[in-house]
Protein backbone atom coordinates (compact mmCIF):
# COMPACT_ATOMS: atom_id res chain seq x y z
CA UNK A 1 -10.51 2.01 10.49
CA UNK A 2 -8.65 -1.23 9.22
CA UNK A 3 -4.88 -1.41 10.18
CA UNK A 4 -2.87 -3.20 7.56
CA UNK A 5 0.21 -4.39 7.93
CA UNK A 6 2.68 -4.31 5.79
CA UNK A 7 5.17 -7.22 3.78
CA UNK A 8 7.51 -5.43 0.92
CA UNK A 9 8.99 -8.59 -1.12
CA UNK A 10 12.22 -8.34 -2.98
CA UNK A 11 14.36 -11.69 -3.37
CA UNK A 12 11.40 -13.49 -1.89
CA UNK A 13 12.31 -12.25 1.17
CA UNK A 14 10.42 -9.33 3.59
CA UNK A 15 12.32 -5.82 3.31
CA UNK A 16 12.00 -2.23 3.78
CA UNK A 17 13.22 0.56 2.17
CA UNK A 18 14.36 4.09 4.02
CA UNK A 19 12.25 7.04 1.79
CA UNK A 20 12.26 4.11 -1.44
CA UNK A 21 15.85 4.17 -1.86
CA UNK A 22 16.53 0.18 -3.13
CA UNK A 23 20.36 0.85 -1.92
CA UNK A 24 19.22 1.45 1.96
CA UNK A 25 17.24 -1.97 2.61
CA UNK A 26 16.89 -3.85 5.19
CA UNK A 27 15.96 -7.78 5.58
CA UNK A 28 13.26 -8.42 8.24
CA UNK A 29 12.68 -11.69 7.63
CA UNK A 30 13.91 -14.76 5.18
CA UNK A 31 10.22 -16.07 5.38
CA UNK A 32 7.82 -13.74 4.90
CA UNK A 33 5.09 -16.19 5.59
CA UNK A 34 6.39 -16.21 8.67
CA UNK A 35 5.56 -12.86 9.57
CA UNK A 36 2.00 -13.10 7.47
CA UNK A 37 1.30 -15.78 10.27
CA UNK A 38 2.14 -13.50 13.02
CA UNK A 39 -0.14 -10.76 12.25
CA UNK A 40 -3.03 -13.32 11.63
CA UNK A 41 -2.53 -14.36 15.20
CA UNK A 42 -2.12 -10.77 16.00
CA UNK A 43 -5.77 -10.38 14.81
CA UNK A 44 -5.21 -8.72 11.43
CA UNK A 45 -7.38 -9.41 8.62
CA UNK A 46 -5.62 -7.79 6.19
CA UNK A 47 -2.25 -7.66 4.96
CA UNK A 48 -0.63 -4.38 2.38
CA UNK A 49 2.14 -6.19 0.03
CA UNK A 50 4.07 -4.72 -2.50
CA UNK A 51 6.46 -6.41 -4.71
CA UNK A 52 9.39 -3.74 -4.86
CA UNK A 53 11.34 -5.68 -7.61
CA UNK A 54 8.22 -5.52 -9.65
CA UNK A 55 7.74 -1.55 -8.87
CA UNK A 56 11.47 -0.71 -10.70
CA UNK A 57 10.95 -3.46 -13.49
CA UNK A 58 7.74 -4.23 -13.92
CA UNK A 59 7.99 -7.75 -13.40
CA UNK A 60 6.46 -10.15 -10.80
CA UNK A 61 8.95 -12.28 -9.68
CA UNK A 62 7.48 -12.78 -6.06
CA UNK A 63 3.76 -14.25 -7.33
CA UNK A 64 4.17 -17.47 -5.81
CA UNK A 65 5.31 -15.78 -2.60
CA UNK A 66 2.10 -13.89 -2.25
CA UNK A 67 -0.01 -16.84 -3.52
CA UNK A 68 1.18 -18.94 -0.44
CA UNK A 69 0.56 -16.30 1.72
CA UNK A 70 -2.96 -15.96 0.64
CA UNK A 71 -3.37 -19.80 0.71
CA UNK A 72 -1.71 -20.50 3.74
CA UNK A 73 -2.65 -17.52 6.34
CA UNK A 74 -6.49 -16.73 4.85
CA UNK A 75 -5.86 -13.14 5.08
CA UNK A 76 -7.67 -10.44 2.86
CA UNK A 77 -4.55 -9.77 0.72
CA UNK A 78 -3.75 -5.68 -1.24
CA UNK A 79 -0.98 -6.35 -3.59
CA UNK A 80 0.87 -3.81 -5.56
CA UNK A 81 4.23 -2.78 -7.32
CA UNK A 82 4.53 -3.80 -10.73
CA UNK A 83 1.03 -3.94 -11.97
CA UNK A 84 0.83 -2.75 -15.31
CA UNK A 85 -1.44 -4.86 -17.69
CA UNK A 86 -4.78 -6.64 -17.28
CA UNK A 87 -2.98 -10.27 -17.65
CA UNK A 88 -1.05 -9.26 -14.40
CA UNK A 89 -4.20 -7.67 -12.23
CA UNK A 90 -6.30 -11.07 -13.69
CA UNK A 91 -3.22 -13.20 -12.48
CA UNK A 92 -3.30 -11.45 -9.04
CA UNK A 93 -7.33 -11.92 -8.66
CA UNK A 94 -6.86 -15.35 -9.42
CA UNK A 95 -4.38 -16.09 -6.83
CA UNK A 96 -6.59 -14.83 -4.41
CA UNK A 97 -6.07 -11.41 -3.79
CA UNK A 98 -9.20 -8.98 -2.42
CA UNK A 99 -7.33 -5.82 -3.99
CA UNK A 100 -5.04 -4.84 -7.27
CA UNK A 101 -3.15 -1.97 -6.54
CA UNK A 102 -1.76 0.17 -9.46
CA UNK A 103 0.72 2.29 -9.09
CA UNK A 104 2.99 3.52 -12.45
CA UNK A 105 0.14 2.46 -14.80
CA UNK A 106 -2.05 4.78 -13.34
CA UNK A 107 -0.50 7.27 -14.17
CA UNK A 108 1.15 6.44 -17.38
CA UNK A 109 -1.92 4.54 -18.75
CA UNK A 110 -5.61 6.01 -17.88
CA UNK A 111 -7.59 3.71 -19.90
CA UNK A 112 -6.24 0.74 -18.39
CA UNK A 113 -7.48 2.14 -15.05
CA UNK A 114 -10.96 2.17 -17.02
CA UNK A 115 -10.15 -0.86 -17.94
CA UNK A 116 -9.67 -2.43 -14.76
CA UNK A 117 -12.00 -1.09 -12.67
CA UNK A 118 -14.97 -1.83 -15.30
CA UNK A 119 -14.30 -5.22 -14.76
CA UNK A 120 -12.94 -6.00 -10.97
CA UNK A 121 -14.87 -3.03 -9.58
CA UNK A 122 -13.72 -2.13 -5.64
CA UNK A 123 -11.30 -4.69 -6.07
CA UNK A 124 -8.49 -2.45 -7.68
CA UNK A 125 -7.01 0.61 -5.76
CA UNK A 126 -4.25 3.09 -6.96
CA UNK A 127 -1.34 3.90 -5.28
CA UNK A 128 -0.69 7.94 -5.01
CA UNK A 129 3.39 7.94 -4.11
CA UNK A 130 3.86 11.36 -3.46
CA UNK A 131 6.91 13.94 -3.53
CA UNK A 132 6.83 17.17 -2.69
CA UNK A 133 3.01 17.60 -3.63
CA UNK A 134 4.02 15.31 -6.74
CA UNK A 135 2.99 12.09 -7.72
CA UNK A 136 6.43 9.76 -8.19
CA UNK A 137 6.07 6.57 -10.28
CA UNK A 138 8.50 3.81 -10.89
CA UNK A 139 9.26 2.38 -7.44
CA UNK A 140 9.54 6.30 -7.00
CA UNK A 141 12.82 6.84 -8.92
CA UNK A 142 10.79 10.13 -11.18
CA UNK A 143 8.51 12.72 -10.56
CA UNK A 144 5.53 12.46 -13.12
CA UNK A 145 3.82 16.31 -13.48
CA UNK A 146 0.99 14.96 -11.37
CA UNK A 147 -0.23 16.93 -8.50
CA UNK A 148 -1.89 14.86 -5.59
CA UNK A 149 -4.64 16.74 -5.75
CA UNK A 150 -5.41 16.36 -9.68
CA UNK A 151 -4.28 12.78 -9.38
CA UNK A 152 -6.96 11.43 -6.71
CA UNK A 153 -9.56 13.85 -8.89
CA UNK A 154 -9.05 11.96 -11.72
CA UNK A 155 -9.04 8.45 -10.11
CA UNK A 156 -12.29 9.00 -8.60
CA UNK A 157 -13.78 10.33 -11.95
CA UNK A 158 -12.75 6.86 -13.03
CA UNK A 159 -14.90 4.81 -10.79
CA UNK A 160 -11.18 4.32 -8.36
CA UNK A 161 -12.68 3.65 -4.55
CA UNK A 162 -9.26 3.18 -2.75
CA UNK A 163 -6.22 5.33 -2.97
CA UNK A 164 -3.54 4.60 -0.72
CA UNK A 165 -1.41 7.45 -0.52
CA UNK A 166 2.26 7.93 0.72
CA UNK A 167 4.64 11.06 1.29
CA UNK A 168 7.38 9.42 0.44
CA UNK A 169 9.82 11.95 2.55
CA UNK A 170 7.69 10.23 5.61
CA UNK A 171 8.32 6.53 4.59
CA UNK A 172 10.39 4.72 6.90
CA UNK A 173 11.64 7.83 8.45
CA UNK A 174 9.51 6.86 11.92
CA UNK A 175 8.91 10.70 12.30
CA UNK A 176 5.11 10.40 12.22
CA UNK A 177 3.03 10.40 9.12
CA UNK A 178 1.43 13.60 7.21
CA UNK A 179 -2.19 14.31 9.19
CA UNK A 180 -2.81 17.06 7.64
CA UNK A 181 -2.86 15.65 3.74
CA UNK A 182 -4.96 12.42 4.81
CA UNK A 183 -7.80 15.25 6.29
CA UNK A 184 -7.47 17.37 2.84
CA UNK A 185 -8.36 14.64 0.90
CA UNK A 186 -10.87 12.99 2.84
CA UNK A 187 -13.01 16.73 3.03
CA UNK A 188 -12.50 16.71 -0.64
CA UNK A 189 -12.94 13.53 -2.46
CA UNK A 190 -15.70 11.00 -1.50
CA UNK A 191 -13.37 8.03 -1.69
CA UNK A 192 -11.79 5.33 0.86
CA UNK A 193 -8.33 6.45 1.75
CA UNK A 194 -5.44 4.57 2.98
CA UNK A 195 -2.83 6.55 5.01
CA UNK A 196 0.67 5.16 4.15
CA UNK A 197 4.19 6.05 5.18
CA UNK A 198 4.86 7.48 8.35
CA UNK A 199 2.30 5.38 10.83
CA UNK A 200 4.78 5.26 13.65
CA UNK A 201 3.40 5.40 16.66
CA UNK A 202 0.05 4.92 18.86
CA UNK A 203 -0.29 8.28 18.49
CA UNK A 204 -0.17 8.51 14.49
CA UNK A 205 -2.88 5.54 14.91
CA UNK A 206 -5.19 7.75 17.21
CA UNK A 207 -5.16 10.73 15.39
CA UNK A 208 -6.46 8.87 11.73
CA UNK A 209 -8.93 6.77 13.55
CA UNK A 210 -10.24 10.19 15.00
CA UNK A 211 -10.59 12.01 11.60
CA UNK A 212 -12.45 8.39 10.60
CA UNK A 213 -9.63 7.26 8.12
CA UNK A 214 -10.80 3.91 6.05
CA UNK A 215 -7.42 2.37 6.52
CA UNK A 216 -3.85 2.89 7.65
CA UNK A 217 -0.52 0.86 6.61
CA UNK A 218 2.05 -0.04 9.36
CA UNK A 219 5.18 -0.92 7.80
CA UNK A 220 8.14 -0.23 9.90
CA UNK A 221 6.82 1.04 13.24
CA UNK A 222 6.01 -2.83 13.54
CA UNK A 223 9.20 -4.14 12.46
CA UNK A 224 11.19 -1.52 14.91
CA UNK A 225 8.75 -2.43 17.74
CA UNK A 226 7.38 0.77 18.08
CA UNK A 227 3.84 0.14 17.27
CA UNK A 228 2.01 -3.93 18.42
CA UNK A 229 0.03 -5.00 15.91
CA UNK A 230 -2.75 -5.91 17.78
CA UNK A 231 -3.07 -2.94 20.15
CA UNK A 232 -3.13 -0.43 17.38
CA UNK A 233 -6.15 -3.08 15.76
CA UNK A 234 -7.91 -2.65 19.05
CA UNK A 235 -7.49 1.31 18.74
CA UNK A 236 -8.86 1.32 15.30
CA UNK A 237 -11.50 -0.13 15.93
């Protein structure tokens, strides 16, 4: 199982967000490169970014953030939030990144999950957000009528290898992380999932490395101190 780490951007500047609410963030760090650098040293080879501005607007204001981070640190680089044509998942490729994530435009726009994965292959993932059994879109401000399950059917129909998904009531909450929906969807779809939201302790890091996970996300439990970086690497492996 790969751990990655995890660097949400808004302002240019490393955040998180309490269950996705934008009005209960908190600034880790001024220079997220900074941090990018510690989990390299730390012994991670990849690193889970999202650009929060451009999962509410659409946008990508924090490119050239994630660029240098990719130039300066070497890191295998997942990028997300925002992603929502083929100029922006080219633009992304071309700076470097090893994985597209899309999140919204999956499930607002099929065929440009056809699209993309026709031509960048393994390199572009989809983000499953969910709430209350419910797929959310739009930096998670709406519900669409989604179910998880249907969701991740239909992405795999599509060629999609990765799905990262999150129970959003878990996210930042550092009250563990939802077991029991990461082993659903591994017995049922034949696909590379990424647990997300919740990782927040050794524990939470045992228990998906035990039912073989492909990947988990640790977001918070790092910047709190509750989970090392590079001991829950060594567990993983």
């Amino acid at each position: 199982m790969i751990i990655l780490p995890a660097i949400d951007l808004y302002g240019g500047k490393a955040v998180r967000l309490l269950r996705g609410a934008y009005d209960q963030m908190t600034i880790y760090d001024d220079v997220p490169l900074r941090t990018a650098r510690k989990f390299k040293e730390a012994g991670a080879e990849w690193i889970h970014m999202v650009d929060l501005e451009g999962a509410r607007d659409g946008s990508t204001p924090n490119m050239e953030t994630v660029r240098g981070i990719i130039e300066e640190t070497g890191l295998n680089v997942e990028i997300g939030g925002g992603v929502r044509s083929m100029d922006t998942v080219s633009r992304y490729i071309h700076a470097g990144a090893k994985r597209v994530i899309l999140g919204t435009s999956a499930v607002t726009n099929e065929n440009f999950v056809s699209e993309a994965t026709r031509m960048y292959g393994d390199r572009i993932a989809v983000s499953a957000d969910v709430r209350d059994g419910y797929v959310a879109i739009r930096g998670w401000t709406e519900v669409s009528a989604y179910s998880l399950r249907d969701f991740c059917a239909s992405m795999e129909a599509k060629g999609v290898r990765t799905m990262i998904c999150t129970d959003i009531s878990k996210d930042g909450a550092m009250q563990g992380t939802n077991l029991a929906m990461y082993r659903e969807l591994s017995r049922e779809f034949n696909m590379n999932f990424i647990a997300s939201g919740g990782v927040s302790s050794m524990d939470d890091v045992r228990a998906l490395r035990a039912m073989d996970l492909y990947g988990a996300i640790i977001g918070k439990a790092y910047y709190t101190g509750a989970i090392d970086i590079k001991e829950a690497i060594e567990v993983a492996r």
